[in-house]
C-alpha atoms as a PDB file:
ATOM      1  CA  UNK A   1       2.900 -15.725   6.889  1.00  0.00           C
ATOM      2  CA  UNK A   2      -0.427 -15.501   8.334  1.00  0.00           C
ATOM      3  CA  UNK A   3      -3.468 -16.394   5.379  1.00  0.00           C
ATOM      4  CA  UNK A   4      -6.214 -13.552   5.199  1.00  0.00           C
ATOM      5  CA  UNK A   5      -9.650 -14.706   2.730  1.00  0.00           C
ATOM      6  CA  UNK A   6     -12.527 -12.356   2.158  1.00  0.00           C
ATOM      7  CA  UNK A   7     -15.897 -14.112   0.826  1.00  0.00           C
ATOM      8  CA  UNK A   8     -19.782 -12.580   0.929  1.00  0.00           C
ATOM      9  CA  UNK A   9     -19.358 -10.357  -2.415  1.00  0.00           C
ATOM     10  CA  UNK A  10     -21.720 -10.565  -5.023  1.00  0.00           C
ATOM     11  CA  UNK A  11     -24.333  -8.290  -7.047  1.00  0.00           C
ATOM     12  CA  UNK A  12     -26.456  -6.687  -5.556  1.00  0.00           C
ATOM     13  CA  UNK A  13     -29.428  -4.423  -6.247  1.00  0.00           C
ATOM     14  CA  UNK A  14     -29.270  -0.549  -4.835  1.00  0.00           C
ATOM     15  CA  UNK A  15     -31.194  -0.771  -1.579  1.00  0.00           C
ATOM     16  CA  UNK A  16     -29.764  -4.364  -0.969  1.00  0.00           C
ATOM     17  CA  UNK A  17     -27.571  -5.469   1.768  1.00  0.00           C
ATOM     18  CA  UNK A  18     -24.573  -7.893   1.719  1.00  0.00           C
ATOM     19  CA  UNK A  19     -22.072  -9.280   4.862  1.00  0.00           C
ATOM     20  CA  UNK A  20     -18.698  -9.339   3.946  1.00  0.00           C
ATOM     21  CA  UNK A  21     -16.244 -11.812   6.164  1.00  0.00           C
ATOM     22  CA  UNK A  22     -12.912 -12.122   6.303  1.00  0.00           C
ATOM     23  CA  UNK A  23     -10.832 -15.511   7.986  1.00  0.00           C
ATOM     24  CA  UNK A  24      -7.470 -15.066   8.880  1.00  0.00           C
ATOM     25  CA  UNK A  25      -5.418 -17.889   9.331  1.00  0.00           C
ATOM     26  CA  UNK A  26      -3.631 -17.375  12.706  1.00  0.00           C
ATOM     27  CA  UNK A  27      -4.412 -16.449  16.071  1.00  0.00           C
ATOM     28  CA  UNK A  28      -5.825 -12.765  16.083  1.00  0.00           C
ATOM     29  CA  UNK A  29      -5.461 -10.395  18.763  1.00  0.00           C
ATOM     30  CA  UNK A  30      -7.539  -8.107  20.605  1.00  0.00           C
ATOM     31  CA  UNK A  31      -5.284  -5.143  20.213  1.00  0.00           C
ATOM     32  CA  UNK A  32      -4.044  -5.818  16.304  1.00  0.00           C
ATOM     33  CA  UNK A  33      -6.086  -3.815  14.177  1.00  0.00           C
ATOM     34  CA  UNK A  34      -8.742  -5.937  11.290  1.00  0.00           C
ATOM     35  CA  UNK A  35     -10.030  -3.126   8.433  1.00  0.00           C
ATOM     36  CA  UNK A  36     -12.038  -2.898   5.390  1.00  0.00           C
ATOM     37  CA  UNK A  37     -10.591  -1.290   2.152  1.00  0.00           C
ATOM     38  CA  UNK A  38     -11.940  -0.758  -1.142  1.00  0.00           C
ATOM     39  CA  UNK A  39     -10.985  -0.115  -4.470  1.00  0.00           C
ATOM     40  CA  UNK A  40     -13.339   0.952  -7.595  1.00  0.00           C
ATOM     41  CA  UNK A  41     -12.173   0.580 -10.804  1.00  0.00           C
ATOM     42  CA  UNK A  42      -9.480   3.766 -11.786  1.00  0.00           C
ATOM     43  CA  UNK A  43      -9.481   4.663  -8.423  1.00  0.00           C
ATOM     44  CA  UNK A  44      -7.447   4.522  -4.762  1.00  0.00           C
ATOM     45  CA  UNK A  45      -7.785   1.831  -2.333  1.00  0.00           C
ATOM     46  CA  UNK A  46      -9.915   3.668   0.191  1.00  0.00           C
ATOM     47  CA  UNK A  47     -10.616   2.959   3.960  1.00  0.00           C
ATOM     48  CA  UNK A  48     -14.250   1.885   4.190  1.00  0.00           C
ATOM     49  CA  UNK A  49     -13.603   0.860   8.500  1.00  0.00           C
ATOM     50  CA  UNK A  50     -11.470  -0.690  10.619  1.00  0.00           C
ATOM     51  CA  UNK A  51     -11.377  -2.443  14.410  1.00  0.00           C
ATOM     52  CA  UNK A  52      -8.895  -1.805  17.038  1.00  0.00           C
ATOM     53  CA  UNK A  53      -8.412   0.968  19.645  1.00  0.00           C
ATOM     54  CA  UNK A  54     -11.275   2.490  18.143  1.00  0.00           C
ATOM     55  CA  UNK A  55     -13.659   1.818  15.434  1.00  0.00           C
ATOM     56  CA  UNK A  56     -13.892   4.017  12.889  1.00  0.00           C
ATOM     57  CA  UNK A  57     -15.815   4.395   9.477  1.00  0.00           C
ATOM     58  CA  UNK A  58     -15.393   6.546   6.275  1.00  0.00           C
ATOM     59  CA  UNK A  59     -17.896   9.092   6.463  1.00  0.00           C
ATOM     60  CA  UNK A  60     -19.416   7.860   2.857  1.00  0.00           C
ATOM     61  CA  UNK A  61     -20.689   4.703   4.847  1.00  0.00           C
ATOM     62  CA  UNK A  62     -21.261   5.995   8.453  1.00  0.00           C
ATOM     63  CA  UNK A  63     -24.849   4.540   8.968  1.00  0.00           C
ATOM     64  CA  UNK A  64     -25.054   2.062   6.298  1.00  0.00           C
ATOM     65  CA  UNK A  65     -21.896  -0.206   6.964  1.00  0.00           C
ATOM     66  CA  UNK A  66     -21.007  -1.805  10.623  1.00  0.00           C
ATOM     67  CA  UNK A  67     -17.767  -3.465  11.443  1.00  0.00           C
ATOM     68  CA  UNK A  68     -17.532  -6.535  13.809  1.00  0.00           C
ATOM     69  CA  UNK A  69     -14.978  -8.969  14.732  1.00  0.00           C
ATOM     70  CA  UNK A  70     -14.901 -12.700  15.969  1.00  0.00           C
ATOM     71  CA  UNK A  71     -11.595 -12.722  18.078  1.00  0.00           C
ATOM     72  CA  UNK A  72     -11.829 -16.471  19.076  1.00  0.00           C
ATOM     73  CA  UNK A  73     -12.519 -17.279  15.129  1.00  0.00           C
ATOM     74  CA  UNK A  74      -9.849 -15.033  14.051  1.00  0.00           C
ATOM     75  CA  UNK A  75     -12.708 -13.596  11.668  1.00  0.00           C
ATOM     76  CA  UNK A  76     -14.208 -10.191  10.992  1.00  0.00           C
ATOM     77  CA  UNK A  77     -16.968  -8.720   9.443  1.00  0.00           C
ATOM     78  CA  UNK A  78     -18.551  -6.019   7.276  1.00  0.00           C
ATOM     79  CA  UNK A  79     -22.263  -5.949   7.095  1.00  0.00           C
ATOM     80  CA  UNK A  80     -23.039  -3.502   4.460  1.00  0.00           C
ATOM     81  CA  UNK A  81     -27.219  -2.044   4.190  1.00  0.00           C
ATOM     82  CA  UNK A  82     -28.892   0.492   2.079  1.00  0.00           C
ATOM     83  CA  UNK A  83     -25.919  -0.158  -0.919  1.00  0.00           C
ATOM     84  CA  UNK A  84     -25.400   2.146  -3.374  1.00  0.00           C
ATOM     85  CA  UNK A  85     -23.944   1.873  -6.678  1.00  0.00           C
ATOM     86  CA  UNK A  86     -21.184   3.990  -5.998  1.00  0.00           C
ATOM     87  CA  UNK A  87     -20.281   1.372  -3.202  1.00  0.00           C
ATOM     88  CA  UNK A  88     -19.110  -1.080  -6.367  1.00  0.00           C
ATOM     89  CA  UNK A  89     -15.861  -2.266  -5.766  1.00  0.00           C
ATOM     90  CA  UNK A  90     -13.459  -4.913  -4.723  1.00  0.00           C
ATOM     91  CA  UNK A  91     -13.168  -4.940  -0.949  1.00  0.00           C
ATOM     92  CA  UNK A  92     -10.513  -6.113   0.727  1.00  0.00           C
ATOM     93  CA  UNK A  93      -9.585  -7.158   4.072  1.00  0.00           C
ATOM     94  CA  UNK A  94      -6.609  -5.826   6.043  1.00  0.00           C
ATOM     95  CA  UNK A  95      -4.761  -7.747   9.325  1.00  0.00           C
ATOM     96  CA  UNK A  96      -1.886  -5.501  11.410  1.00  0.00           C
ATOM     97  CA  UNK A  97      -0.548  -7.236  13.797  1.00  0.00           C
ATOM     98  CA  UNK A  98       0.546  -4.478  16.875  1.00  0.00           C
ATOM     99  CA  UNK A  99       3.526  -7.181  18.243  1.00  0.00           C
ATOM    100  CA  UNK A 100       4.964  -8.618  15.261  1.00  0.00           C
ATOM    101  CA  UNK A 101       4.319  -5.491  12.847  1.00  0.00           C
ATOM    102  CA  UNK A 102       2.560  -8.038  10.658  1.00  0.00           C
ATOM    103  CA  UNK A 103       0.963  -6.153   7.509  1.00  0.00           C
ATOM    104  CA  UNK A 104      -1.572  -8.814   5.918  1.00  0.00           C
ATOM    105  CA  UNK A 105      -4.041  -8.459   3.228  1.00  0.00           C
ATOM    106  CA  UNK A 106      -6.703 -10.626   1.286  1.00  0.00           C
ATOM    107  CA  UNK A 107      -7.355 -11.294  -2.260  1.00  0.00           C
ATOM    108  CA  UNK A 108     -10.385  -9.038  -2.189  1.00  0.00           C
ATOM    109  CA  UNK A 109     -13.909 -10.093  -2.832  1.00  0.00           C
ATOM    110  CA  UNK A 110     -16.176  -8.325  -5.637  1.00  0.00           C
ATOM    111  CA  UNK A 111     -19.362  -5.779  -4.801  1.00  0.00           C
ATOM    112  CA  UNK A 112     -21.277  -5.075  -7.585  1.00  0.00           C
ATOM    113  CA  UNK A 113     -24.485  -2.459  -6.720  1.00  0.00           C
ATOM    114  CA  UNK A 114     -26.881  -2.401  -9.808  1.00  0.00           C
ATOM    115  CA  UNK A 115     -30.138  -2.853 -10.761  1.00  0.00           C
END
């Protein structure tokens, strides 16, 4: 039902910074929940942070990553600083939607941290 595109990913060197965004395709609101997941290769689909109630942040990116939302352009955001190579993986952005119990997620988008 409702469209959800990530774009921003790329390769990057360790050190570098990268802004993640993610367009959803329908009216967003204030109370549904917009997150950040990734997945490494051989590896679970991890939290990285997500905006709602509260904003929260796995503790492997707590002062590096920041999470922020556009409500009236149904977007949101992960700026991502000081990268690390262990931050290489397909990111992907998640949508709930509190009133509908929509469950929406995007294609994912490629991070690549290497020199």
């Amino acid at each position: 039902q409702v469209q959800v595109v990530e774009s921003g990913g790329g390769l990057v060197q360790p050190g570098g910074s990268l802004r993640l965004s993610c367009a959803a395709s329908e009216s967003i609101r204030s109370i549904d929940v917009m997150a950040w997941y990734r997945q490494a290769p051989g590896k679970q689909r991890e939290l990285v942070a997500s905006s709602g109630g509260v904003t929260i942040y796995a503790d492997s990116v707590k002062g590096r990553f920041t999470i922020s939302r556009d409500n009236a352009k149904n977007t949101v955001y992960l700026q991502m600083n000081s990268l690390k190579p262990e931050d290489t993986a397909v990111y992907y952005c998640n949508v709930w939607t509190v009133i509908t119990r929509g469950d929406y997620w995007g294609q994912g988008t490629q991070v690549i941290v290497s020199s």
